[in-house]
C-alpha atoms as a PDB file:
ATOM      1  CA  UNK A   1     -13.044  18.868 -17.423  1.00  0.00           C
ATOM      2  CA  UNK A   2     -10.934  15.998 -15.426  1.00  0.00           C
ATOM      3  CA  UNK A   3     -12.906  14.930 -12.764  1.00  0.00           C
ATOM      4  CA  UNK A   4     -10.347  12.103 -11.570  1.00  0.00           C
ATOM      5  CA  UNK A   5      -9.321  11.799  -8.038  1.00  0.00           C
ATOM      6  CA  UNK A   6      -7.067   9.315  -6.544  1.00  0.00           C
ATOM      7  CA  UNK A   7      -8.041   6.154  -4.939  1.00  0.00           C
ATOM      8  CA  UNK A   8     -10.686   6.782  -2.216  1.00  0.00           C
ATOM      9  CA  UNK A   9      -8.400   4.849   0.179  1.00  0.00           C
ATOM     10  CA  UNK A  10      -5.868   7.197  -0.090  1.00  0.00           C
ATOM     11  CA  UNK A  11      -5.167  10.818   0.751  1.00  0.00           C
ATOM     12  CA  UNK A  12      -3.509  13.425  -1.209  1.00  0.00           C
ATOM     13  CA  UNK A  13       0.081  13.262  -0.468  1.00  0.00           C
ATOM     14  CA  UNK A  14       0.587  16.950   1.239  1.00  0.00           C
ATOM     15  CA  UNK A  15      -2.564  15.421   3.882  1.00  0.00           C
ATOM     16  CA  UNK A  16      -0.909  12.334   3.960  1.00  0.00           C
ATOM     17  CA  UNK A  17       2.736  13.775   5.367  1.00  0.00           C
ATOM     18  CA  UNK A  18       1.082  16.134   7.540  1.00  0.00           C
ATOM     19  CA  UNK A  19      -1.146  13.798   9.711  1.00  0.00           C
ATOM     20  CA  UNK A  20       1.666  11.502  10.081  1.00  0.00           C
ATOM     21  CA  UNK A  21       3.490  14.511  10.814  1.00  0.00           C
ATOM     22  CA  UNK A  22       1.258  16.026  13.821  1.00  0.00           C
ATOM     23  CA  UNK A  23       3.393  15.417  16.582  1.00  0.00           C
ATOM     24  CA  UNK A  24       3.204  17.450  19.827  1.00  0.00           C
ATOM     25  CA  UNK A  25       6.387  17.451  21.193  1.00  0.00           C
ATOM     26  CA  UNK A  26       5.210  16.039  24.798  1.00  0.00           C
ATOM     27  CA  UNK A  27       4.403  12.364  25.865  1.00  0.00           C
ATOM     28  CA  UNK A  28       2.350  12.756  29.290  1.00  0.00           C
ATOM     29  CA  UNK A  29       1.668   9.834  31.180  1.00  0.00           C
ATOM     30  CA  UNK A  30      -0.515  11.404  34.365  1.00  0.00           C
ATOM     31  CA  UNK A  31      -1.199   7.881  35.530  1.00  0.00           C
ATOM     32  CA  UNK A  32       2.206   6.890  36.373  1.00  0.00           C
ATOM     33  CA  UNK A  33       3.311  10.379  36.669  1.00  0.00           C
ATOM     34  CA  UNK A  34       5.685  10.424  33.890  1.00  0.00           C
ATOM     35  CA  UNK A  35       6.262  12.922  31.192  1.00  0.00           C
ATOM     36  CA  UNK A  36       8.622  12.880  28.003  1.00  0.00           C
ATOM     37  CA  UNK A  37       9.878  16.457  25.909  1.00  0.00           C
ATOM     38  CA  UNK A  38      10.590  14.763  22.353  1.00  0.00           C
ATOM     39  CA  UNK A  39      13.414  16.960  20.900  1.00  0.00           C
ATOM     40  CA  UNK A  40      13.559  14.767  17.673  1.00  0.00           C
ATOM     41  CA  UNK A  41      11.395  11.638  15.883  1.00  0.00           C
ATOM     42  CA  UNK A  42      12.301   9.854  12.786  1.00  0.00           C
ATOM     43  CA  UNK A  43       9.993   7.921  10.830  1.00  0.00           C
ATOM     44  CA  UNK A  44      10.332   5.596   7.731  1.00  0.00           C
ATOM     45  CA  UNK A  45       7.440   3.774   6.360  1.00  0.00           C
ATOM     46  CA  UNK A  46       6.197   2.037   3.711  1.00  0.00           C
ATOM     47  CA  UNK A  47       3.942   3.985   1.245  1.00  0.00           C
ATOM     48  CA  UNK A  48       2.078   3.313  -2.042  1.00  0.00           C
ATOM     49  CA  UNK A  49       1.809   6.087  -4.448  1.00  0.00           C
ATOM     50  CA  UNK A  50      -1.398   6.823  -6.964  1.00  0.00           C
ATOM     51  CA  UNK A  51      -0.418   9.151  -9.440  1.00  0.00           C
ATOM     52  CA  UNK A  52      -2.636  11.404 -11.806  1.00  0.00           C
ATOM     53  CA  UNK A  53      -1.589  13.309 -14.750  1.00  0.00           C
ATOM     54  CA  UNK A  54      -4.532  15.785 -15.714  1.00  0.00           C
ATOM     55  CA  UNK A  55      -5.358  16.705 -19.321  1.00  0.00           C
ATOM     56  CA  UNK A  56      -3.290  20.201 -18.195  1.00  0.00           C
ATOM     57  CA  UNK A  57      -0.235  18.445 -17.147  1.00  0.00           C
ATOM     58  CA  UNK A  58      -1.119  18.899 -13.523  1.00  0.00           C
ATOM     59  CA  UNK A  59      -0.127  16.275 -11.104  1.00  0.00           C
ATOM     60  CA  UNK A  60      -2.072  15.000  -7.894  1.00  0.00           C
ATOM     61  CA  UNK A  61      -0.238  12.697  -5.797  1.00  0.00           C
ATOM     62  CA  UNK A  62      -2.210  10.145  -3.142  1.00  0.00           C
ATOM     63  CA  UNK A  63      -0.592   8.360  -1.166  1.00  0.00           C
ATOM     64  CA  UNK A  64      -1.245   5.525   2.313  1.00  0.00           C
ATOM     65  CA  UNK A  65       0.413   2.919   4.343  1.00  0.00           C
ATOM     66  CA  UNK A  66       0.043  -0.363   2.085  1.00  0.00           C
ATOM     67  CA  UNK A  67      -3.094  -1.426   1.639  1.00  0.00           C
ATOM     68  CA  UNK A  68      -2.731  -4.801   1.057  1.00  0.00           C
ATOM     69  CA  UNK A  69      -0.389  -7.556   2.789  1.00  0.00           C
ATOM     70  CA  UNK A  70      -1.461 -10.826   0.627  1.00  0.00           C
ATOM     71  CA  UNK A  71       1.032 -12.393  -1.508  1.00  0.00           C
ATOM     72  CA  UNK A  72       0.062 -11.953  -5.146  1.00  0.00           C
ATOM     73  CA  UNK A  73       1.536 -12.991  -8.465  1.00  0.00           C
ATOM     74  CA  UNK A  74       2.585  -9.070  -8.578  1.00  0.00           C
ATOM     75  CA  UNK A  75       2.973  -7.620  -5.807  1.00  0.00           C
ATOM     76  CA  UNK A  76       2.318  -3.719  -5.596  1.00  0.00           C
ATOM     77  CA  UNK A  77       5.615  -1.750  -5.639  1.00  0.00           C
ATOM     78  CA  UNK A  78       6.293  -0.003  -2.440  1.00  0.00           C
ATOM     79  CA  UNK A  79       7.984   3.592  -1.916  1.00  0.00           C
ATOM     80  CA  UNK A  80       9.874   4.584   1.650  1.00  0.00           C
ATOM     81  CA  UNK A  81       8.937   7.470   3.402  1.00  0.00           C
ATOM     82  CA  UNK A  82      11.567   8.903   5.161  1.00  0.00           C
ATOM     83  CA  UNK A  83      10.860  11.958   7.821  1.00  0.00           C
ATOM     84  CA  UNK A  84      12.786  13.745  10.344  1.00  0.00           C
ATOM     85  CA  UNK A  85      11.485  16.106  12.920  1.00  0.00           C
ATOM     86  CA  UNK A  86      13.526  18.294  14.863  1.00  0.00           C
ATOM     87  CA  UNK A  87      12.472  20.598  17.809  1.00  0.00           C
ATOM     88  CA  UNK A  88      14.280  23.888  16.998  1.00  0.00           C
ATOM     89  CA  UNK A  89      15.314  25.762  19.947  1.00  0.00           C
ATOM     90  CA  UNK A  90      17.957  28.248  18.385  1.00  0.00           C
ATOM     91  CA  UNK A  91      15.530  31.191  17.781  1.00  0.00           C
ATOM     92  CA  UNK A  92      16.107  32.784  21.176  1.00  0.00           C
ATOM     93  CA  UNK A  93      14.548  30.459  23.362  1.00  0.00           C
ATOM     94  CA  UNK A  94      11.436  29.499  21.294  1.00  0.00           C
ATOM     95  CA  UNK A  95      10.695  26.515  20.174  1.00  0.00           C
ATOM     96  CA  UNK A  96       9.637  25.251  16.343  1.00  0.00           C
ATOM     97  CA  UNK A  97       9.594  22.351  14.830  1.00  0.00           C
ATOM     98  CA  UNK A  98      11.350  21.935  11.523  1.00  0.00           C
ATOM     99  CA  UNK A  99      10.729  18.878   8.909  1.00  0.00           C
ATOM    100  CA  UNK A 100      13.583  17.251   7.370  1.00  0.00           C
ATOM    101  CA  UNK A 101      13.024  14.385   4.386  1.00  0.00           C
END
C-alpha cells in the first residue's frame, strides 16, 4: 500500500480551487451603508504544485500560494492560476455561478 500524501502545507488541488473559489456574490458594508452584487471576479495567482504518482498510476495533486519568498540558489518553479467566475443569470431569472479557467 502507498501511504504518501502531499506536503502537509498544502491541500489537494480540487480543495485548493474551491476555497479560493467560495465567493458569495455580495459585498455588504452595514457600517457605511454600502452594498456591492459581484456579477464577475477574476483571479490569477501564483501556485506551487506537489505531485504524486502512486504505485497504480494514480495521481494526487497539492497545491498552495508559495510558500517561500527567500532568494535561493534555485528558486522553486511557480505555476499561474488563472480563474474566472461568472454570475449566470440566463436560466430564467435565477442566478448560478459558473467557473471558467
Amino acid at each position: 500500500m502507498d501511504d504518501r500524501q502531499i506536503d502537509e502545507a498544502m491541500l489537494e488541488m480540487a480543495e485548493f480551487v474551491s476555497q479560493m473559489t467560495e465567493v458569495e456574490g455580495y459585498l455588504i458594508d452595514p457600517e457605511n451603508e454600502i452594498a456591492m452584487k459581484l456579477e464577475e471576479v477574476k483571479l490569477s495567482i501564483p501556485i506551487e504544485l506537489d505531485l504524486l504518482v502512486a504505485e497504480d498510476g494514480s495521481v494526487i495533486l497539492g497545491s498552495s500560494p508559495p510558500l517561500y519568498y527567500t532568494e535561493t540558489t534555485i528558486l522553486p518553479v511557480f505555476h499561474q492560476l488563472n480563474v474566472t467566475i461568472k454570475i449566470d443569470t440566463s436560466d430564467a431569472g435565477s442566478s448560478k455561478q459558473r467557473m471558467e479557467s
